[in-house]
PDB file of N, CA and C in Angstrom:
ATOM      1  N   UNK A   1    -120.897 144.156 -65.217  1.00  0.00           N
ATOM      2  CA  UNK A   1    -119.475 144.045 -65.369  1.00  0.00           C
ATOM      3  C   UNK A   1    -118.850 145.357 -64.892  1.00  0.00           C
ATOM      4  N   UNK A   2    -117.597 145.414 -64.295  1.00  0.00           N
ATOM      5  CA  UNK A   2    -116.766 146.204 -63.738  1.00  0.00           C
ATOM      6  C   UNK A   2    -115.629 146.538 -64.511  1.00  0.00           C
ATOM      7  N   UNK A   3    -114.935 147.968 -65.049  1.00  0.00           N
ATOM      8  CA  UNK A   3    -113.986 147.696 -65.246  1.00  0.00           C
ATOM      9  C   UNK A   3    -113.083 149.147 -64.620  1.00  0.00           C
ATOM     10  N   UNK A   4    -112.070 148.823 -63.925  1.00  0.00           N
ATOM     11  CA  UNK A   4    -111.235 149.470 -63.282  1.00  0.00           C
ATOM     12  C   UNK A   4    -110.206 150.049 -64.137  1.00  0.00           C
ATOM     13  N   UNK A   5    -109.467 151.705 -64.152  1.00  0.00           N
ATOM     14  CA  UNK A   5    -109.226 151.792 -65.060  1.00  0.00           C
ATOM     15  C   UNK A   5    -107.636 152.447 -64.265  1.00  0.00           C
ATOM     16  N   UNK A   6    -106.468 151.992 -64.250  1.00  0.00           N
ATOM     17  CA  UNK A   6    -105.398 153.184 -63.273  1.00  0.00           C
ATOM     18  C   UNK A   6    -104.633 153.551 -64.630  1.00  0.00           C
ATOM     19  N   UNK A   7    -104.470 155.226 -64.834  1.00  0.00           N
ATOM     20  CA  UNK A   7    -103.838 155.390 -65.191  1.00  0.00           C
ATOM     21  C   UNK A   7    -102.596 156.262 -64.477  1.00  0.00           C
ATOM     22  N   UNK A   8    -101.571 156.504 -64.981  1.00  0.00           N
ATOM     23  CA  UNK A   8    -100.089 156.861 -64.412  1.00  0.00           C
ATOM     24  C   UNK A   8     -99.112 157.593 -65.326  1.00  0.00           C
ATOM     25  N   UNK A   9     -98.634 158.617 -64.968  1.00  0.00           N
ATOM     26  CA  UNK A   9     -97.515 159.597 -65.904  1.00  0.00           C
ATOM     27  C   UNK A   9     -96.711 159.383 -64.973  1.00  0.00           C
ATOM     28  N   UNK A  10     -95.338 158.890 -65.761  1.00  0.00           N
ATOM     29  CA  UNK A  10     -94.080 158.568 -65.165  1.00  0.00           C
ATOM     30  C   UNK A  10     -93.175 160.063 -64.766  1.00  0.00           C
ATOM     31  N   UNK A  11     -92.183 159.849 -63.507  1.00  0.00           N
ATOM     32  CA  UNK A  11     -91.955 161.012 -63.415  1.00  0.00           C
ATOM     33  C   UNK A  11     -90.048 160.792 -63.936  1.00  0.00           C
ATOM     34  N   UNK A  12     -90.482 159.846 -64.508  1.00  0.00           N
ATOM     35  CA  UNK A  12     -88.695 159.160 -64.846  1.00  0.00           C
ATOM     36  C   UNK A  12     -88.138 158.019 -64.169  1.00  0.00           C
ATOM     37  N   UNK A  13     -87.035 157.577 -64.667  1.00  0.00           N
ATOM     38  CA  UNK A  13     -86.474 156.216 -64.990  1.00  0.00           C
ATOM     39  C   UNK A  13     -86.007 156.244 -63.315  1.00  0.00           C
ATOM     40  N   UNK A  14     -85.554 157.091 -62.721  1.00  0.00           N
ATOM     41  CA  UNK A  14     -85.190 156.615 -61.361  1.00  0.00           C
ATOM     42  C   UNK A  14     -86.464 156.591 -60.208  1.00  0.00           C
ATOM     43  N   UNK A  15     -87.585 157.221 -60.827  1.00  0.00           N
ATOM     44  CA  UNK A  15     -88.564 156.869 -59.718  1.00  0.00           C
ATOM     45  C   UNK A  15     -89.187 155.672 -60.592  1.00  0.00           C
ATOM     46  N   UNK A  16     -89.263 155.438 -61.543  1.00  0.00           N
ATOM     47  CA  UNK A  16     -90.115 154.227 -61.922  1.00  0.00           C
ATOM     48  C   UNK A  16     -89.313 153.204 -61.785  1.00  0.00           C
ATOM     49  N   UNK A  17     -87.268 152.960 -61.461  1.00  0.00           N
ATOM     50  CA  UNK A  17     -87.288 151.806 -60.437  1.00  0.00           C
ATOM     51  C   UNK A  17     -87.742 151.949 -59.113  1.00  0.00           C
ATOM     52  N   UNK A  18     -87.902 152.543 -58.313  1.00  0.00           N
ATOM     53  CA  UNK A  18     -88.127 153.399 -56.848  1.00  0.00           C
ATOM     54  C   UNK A  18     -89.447 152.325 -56.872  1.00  0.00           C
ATOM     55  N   UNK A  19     -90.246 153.111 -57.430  1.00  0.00           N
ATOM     56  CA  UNK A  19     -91.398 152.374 -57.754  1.00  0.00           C
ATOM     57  C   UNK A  19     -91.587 150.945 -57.821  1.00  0.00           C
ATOM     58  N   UNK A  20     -91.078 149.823 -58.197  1.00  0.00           N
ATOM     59  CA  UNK A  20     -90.865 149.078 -58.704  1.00  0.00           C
ATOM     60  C   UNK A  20     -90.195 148.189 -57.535  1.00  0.00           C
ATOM     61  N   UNK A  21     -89.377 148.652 -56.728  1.00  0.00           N
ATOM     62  CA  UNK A  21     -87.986 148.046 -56.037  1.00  0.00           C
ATOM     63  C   UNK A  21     -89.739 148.029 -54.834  1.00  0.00           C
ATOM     64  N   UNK A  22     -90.311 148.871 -54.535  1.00  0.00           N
ATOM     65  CA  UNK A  22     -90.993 149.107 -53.269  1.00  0.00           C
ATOM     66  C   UNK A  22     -91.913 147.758 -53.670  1.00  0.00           C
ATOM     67  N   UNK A  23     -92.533 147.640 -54.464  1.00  0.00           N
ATOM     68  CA  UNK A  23     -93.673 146.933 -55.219  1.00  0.00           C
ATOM     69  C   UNK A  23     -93.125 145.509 -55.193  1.00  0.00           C
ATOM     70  N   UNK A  24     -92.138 145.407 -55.489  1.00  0.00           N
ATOM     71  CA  UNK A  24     -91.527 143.891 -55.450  1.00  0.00           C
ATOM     72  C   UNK A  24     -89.967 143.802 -55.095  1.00  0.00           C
ATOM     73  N   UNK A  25     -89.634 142.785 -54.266  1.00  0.00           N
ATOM     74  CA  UNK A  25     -88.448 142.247 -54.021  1.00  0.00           C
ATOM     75  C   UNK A  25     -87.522 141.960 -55.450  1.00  0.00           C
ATOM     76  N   UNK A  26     -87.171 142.991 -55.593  1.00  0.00           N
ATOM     77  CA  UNK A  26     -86.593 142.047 -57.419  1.00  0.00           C
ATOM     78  C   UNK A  26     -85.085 142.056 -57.075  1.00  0.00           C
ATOM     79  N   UNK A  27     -84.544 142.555 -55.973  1.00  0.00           N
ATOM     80  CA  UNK A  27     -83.264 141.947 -55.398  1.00  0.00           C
ATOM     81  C   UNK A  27     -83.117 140.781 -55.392  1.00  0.00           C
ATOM     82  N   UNK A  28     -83.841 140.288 -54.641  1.00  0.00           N
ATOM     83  CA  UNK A  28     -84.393 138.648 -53.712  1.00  0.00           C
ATOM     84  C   UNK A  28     -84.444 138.221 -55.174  1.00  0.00           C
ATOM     85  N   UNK A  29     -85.216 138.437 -55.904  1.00  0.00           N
ATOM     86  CA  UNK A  29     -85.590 137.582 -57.260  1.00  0.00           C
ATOM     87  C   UNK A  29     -84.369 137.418 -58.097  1.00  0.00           C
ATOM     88  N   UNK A  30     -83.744 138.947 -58.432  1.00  0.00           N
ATOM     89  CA  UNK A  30     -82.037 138.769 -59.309  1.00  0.00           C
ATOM     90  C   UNK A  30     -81.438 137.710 -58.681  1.00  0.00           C
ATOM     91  N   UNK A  31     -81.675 137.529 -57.511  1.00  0.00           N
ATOM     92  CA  UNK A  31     -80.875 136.788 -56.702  1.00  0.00           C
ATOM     93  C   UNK A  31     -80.924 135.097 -57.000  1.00  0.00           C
ATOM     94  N   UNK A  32     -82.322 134.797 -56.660  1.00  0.00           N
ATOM     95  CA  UNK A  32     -83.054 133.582 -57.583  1.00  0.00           C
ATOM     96  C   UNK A  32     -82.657 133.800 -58.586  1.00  0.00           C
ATOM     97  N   UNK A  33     -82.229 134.297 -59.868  1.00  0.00           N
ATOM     98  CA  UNK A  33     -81.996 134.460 -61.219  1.00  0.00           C
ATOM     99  C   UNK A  33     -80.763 133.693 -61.558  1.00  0.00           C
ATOM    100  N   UNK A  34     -80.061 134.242 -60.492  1.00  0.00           N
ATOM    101  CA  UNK A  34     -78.643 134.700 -60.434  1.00  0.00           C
ATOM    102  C   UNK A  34     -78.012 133.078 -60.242  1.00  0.00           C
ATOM    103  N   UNK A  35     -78.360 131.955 -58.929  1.00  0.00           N
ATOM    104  CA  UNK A  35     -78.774 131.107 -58.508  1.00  0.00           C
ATOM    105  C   UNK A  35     -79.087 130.058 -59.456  1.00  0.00           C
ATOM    106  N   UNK A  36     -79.974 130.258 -60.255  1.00  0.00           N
ATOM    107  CA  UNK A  36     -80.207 129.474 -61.466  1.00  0.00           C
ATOM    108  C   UNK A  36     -79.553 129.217 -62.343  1.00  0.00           C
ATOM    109  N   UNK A  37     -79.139 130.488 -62.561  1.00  0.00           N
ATOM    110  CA  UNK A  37     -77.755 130.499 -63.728  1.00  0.00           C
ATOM    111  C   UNK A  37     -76.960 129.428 -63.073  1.00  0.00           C
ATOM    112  N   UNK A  38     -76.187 130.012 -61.986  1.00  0.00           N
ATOM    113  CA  UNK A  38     -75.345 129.375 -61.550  1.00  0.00           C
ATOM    114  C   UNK A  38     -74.981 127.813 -61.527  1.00  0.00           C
ATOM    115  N   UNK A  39     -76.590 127.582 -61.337  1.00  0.00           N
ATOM    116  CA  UNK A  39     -76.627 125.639 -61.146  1.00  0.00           C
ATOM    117  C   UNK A  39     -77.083 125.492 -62.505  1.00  0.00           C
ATOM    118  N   UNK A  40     -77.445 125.973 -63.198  1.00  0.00           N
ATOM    119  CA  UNK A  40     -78.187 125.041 -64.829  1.00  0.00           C
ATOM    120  C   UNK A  40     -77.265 125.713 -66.040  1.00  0.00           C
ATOM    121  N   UNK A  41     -76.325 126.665 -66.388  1.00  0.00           N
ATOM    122  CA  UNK A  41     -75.424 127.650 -67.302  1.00  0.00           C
ATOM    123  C   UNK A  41     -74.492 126.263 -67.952  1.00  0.00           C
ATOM    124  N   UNK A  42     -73.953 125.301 -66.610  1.00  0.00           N
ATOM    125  CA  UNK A  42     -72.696 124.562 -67.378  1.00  0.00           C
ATOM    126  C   UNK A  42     -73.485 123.176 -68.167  1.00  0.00           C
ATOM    127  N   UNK A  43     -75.123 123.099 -67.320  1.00  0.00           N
ATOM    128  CA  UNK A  43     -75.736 121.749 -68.593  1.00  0.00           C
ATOM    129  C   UNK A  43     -75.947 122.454 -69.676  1.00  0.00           C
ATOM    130  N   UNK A  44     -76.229 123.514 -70.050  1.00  0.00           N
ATOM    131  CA  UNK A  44     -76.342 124.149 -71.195  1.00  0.00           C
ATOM    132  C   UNK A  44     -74.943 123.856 -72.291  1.00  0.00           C
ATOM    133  N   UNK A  45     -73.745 124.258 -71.341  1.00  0.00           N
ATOM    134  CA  UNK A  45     -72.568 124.290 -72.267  1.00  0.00           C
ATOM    135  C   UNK A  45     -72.307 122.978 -72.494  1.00  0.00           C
ATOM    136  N   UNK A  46     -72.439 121.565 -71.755  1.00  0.00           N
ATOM    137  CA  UNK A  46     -72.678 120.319 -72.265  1.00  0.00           C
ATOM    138  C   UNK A  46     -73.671 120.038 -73.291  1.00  0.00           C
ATOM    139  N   UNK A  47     -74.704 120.434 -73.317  1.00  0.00           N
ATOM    140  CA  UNK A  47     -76.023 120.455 -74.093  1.00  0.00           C
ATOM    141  C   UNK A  47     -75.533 121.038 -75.638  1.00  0.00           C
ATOM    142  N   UNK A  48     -74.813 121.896 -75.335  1.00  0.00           N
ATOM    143  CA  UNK A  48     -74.235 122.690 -76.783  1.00  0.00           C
ATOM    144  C   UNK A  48     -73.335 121.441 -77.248  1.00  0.00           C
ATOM    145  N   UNK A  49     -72.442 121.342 -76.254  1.00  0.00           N
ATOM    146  CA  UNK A  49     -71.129 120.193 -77.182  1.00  0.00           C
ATOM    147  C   UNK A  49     -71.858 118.994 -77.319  1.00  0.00           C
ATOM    148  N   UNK A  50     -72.754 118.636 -76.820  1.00  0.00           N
ATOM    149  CA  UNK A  50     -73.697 117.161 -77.381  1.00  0.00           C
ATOM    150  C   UNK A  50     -72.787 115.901 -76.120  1.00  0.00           C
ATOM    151  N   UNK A  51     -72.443 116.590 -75.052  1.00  0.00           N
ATOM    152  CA  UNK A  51     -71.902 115.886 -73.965  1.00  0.00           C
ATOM    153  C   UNK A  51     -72.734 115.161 -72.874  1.00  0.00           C
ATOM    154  N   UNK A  52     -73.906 115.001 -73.237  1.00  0.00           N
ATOM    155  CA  UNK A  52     -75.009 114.774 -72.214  1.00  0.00           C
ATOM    156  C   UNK A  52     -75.534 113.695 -72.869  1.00  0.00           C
ATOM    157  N   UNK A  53     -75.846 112.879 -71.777  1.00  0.00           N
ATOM    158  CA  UNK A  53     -76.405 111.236 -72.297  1.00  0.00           C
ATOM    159  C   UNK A  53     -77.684 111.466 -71.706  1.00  0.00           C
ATOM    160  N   UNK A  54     -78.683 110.461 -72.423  1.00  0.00           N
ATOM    161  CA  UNK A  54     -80.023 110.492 -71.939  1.00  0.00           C
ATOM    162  C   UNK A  54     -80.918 110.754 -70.463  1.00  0.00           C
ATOM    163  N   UNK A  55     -79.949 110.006 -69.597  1.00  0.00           N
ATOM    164  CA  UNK A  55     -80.329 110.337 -68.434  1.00  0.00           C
ATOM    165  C   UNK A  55     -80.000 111.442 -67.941  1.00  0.00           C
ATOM    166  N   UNK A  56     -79.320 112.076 -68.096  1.00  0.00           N
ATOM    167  CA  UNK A  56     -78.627 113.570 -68.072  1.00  0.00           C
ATOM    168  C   UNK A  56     -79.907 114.218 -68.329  1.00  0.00           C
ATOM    169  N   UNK A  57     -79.549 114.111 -69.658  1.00  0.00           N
ATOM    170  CA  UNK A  57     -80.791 115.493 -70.114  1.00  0.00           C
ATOM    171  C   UNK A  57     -82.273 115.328 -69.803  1.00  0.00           C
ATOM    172  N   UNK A  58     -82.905 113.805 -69.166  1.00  0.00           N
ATOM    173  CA  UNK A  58     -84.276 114.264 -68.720  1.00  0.00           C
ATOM    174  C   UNK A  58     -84.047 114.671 -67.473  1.00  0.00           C
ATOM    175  N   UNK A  59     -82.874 114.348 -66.085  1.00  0.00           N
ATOM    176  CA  UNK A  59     -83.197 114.842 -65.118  1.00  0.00           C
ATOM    177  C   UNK A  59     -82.486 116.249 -65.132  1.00  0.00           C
ATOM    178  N   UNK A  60     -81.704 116.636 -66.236  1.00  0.00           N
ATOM    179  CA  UNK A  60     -81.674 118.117 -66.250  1.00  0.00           C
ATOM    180  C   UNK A  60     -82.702 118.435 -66.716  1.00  0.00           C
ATOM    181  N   UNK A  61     -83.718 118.398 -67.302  1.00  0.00           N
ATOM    182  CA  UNK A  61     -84.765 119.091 -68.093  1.00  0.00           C
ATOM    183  C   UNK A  61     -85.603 118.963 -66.626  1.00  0.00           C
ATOM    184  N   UNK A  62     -86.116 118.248 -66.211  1.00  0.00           N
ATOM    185  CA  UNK A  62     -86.779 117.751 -64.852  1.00  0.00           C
ATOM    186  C   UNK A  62     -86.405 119.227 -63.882  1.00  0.00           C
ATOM    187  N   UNK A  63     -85.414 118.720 -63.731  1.00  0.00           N
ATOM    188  CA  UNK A  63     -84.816 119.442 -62.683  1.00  0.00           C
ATOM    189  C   UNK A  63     -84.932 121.373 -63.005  1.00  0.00           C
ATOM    190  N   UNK A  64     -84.470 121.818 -64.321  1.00  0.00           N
ATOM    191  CA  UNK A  64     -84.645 122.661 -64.571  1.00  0.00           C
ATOM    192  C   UNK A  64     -85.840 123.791 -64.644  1.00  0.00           C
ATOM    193  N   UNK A  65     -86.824 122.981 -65.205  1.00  0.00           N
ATOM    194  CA  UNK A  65     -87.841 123.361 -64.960  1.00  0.00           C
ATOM    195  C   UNK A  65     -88.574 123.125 -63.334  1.00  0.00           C
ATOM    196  N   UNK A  66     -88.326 122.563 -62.575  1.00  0.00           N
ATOM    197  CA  UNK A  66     -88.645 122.591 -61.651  1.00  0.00           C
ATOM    198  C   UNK A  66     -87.755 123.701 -60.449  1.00  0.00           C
ATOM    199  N   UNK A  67     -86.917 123.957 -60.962  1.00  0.00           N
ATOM    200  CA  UNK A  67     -86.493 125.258 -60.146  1.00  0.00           C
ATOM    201  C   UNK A  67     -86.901 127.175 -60.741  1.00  0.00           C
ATOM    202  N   UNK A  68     -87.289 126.504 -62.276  1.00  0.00           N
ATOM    203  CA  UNK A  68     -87.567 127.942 -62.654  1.00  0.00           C
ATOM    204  C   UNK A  68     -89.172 128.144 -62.453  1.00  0.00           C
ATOM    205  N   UNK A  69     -90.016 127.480 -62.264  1.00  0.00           N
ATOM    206  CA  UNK A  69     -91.308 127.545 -62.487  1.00  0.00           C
ATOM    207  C   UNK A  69     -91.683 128.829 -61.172  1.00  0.00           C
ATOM    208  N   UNK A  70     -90.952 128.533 -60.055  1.00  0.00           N
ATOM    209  CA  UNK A  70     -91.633 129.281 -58.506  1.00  0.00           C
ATOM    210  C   UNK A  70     -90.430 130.514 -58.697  1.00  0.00           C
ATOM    211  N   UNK A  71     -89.471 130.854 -59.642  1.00  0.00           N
ATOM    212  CA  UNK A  71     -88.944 132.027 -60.075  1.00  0.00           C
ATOM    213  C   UNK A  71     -89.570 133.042 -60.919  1.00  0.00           C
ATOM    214  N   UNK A  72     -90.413 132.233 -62.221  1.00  0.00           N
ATOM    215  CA  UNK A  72     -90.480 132.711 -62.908  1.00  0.00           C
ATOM    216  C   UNK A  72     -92.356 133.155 -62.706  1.00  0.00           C
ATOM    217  N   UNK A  73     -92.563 132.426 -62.023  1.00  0.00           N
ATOM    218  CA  UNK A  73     -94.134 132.887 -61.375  1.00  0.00           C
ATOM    219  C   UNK A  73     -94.153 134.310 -60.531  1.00  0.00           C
ATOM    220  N   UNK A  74     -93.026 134.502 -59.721  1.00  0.00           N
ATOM    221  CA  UNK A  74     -92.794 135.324 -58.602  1.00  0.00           C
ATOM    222  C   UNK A  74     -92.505 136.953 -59.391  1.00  0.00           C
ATOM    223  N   UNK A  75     -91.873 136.559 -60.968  1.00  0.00           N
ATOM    224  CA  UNK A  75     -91.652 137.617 -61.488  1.00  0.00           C
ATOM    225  C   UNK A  75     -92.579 138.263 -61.727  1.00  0.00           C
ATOM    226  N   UNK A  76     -92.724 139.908 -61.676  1.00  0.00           N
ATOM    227  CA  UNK A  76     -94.211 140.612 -62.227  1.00  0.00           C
ATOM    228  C   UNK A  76     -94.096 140.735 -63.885  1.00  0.00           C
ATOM    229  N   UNK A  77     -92.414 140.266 -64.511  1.00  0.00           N
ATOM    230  CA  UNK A  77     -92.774 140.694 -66.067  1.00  0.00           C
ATOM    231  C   UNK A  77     -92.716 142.093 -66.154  1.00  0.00           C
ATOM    232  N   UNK A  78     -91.948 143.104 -65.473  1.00  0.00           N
ATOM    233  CA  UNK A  78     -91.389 144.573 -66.031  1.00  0.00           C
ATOM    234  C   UNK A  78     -90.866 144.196 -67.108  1.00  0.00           C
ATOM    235  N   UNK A  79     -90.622 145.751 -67.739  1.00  0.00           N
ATOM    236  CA  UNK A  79     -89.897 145.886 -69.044  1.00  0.00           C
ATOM    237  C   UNK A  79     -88.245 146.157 -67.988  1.00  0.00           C
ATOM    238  N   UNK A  80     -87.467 146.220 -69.256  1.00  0.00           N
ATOM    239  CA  UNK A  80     -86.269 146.532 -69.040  1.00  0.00           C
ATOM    240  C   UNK A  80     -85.874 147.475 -68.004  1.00  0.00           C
ATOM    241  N   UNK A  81     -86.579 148.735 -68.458  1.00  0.00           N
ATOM    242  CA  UNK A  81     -86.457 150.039 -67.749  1.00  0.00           C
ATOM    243  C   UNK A  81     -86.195 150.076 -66.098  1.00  0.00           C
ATOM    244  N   UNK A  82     -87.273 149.871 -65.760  1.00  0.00           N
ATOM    245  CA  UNK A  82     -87.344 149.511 -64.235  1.00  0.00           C
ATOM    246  C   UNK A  82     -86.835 148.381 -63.611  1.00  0.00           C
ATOM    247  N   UNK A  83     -86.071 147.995 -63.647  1.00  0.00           N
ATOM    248  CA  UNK A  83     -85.480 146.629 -63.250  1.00  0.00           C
ATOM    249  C   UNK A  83     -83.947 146.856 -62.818  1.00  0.00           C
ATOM    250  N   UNK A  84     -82.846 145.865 -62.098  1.00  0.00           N
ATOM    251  CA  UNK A  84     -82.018 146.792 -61.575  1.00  0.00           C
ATOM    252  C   UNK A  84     -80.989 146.621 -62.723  1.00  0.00           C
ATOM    253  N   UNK A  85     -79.859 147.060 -62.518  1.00  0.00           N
ATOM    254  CA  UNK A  85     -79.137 146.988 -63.438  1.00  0.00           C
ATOM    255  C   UNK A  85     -78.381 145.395 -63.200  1.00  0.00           C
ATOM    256  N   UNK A  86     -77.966 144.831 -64.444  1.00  0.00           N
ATOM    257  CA  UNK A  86     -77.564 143.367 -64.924  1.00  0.00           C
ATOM    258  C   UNK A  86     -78.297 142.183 -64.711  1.00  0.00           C
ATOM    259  N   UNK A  87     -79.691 142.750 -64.473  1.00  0.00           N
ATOM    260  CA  UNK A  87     -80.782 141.830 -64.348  1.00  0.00           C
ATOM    261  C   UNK A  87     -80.242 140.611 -65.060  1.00  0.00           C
ATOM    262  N   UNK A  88     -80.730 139.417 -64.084  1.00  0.00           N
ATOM    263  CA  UNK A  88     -80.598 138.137 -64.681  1.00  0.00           C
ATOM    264  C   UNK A  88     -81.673 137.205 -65.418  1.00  0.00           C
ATOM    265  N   UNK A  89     -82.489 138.029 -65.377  1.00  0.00           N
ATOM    266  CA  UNK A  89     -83.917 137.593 -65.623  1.00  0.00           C
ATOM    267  C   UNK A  89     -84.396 136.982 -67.490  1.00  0.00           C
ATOM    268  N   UNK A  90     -83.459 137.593 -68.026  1.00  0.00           N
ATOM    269  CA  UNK A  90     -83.348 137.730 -69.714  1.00  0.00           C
ATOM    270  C   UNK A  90     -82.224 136.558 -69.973  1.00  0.00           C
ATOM    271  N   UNK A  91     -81.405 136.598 -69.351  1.00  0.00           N
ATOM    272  CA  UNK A  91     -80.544 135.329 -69.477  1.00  0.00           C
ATOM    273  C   UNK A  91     -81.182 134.022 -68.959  1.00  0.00           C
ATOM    274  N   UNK A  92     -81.612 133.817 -67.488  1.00  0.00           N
ATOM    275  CA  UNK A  92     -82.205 132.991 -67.090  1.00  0.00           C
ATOM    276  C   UNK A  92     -83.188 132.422 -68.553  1.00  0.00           C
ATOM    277  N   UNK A  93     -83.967 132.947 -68.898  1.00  0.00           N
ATOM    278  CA  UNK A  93     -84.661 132.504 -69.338  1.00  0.00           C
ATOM    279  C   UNK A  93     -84.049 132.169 -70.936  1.00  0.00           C
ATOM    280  N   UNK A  94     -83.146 132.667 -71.326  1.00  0.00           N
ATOM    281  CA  UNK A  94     -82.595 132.078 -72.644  1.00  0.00           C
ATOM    282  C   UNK A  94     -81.766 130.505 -72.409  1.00  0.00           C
ATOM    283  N   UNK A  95     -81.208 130.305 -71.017  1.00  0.00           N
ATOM    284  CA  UNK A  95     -80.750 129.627 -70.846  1.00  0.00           C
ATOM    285  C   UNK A  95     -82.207 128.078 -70.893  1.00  0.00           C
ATOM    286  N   UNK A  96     -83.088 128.860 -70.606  1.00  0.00           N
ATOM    287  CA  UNK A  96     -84.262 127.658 -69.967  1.00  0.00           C
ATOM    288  C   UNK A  96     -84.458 127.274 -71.116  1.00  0.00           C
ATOM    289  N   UNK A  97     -85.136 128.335 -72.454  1.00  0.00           N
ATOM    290  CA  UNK A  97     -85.197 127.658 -73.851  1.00  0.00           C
ATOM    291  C   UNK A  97     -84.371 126.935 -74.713  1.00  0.00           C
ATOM    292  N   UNK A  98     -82.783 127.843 -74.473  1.00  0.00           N
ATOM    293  CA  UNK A  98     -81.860 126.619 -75.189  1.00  0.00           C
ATOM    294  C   UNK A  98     -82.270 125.103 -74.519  1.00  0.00           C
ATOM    295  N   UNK A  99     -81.721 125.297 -73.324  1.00  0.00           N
ATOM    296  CA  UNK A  99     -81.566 124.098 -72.697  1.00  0.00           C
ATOM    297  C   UNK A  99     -83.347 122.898 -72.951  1.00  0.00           C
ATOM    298  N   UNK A 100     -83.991 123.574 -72.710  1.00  0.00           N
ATOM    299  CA  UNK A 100     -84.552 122.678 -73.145  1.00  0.00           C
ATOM    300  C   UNK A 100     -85.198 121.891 -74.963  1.00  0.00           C
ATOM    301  N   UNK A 101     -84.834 123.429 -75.842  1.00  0.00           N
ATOM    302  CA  UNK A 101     -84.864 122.869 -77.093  1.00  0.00           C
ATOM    303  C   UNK A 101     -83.666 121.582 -77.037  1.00  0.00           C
ATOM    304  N   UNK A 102     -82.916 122.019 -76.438  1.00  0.00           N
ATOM    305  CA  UNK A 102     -81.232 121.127 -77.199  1.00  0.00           C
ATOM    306  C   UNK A 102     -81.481 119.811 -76.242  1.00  0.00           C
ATOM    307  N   UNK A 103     -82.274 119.932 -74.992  1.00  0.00           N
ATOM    308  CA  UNK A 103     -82.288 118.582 -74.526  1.00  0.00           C
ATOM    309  C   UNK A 103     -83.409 117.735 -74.737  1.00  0.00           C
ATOM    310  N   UNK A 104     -84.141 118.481 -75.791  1.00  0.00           N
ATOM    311  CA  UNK A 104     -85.709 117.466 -76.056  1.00  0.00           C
ATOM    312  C   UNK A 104     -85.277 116.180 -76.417  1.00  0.00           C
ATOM    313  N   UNK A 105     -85.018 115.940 -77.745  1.00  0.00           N
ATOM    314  CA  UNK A 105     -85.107 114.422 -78.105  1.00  0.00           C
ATOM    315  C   UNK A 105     -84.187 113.603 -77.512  1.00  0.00           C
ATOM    316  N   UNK A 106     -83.120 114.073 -76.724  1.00  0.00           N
ATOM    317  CA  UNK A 106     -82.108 113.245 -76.101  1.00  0.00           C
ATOM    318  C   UNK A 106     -83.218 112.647 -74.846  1.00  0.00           C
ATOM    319  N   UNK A 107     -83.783 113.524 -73.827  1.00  0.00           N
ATOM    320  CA  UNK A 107     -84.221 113.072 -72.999  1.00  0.00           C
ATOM    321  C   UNK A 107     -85.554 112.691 -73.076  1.00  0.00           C
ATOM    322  N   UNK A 108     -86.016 112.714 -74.753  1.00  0.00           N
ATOM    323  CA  UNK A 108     -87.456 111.859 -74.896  1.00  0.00           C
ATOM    324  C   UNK A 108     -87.033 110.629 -75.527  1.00  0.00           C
ATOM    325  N   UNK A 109     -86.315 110.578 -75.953  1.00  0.00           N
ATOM    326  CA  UNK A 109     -85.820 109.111 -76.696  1.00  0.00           C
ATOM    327  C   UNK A 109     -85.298 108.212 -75.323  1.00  0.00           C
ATOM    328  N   UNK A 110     -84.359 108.794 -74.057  1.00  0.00           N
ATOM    329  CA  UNK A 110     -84.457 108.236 -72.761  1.00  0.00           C
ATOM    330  C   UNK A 110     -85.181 107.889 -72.729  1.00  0.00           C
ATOM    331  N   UNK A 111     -86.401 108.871 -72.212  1.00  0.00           N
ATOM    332  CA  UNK A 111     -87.853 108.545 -71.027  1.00  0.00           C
ATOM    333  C   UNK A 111     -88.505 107.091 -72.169  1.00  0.00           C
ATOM    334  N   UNK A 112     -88.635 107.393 -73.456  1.00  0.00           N
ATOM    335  CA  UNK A 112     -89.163 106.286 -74.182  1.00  0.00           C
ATOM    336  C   UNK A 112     -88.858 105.141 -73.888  1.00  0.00           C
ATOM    337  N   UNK A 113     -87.245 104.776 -74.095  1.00  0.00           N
ATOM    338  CA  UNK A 113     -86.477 103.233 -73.512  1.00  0.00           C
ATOM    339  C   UNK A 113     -86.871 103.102 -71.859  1.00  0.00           C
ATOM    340  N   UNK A 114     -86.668 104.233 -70.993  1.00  0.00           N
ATOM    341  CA  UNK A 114     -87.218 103.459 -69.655  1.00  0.00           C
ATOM    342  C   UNK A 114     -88.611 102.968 -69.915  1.00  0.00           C
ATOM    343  N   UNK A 115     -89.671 103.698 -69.954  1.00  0.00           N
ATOM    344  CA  UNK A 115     -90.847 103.176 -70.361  1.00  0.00           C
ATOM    345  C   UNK A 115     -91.521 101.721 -71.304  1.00  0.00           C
ATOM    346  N   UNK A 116     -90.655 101.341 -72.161  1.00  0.00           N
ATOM    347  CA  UNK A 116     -90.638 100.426 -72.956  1.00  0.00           C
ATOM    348  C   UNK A 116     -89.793  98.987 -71.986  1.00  0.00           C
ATOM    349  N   UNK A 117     -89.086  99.494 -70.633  1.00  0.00           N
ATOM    350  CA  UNK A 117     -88.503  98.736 -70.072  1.00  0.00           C
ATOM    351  C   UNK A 117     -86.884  98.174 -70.703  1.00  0.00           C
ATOM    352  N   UNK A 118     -86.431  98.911 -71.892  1.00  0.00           N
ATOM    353  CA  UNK A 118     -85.304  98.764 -72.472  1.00  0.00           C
ATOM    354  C   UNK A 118     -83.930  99.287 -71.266  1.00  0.00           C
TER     355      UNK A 118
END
């Protein structure tokens, strides 16, 4: 067995984004973040007022997760620190859990009646 060991002393918060910005596109990615919000933020605010009917909420849930999965893969998972400023990355993803806690049983009680042929 092998084990590789890197260690690193930071030289501060503006080279450890420096660092970071070189290492990964996290422009391009805020950007994807940013994008997401944009198209999935207002099913959420339906999802809150209980404005969404069954078919709604499985092909928003569908849909949702299928645009965050190749975002949220691409991310490396920094902490706060290094990341740019108003990162969307912390919202994105609160938006993904509301939205899909608040659209579970609406759009499983759907998928159930199509399935049952109702």
């Amino acid at each position: 067995m092998r084990l590789d060991v890197f260690r690193s002393d930071t030289a501060g918060p503006a080279e450890d984004r420096s660092i970071a910005a070189r290492a990964w596109d996290l422009a391009a990615l805020d950007r994807d973040y940013e994008a997401l919000l944009t198209t999935h933020a207002p099913a959420l605010t339906a999802l809150r007022a209980g404005d969404v009917t069954g078919e709604a909420a499985l092909i928003g849930r569908v849909t949702l997760i299928h645009d965050f999965r190749p975002i949220v893969f691409a991310d490396p998972g920094l902490p706060a620190e290094p990341l740019p400023d108003n990162w969307h990355g912390a919202k994105v993803r609160e938006v993904f859990l509301d939205s899909l806690e608040l659209s579970r049983d609406t759009a499983r009680a759907f998928a159930d009646r199509l399935i049952a042929g109702a």
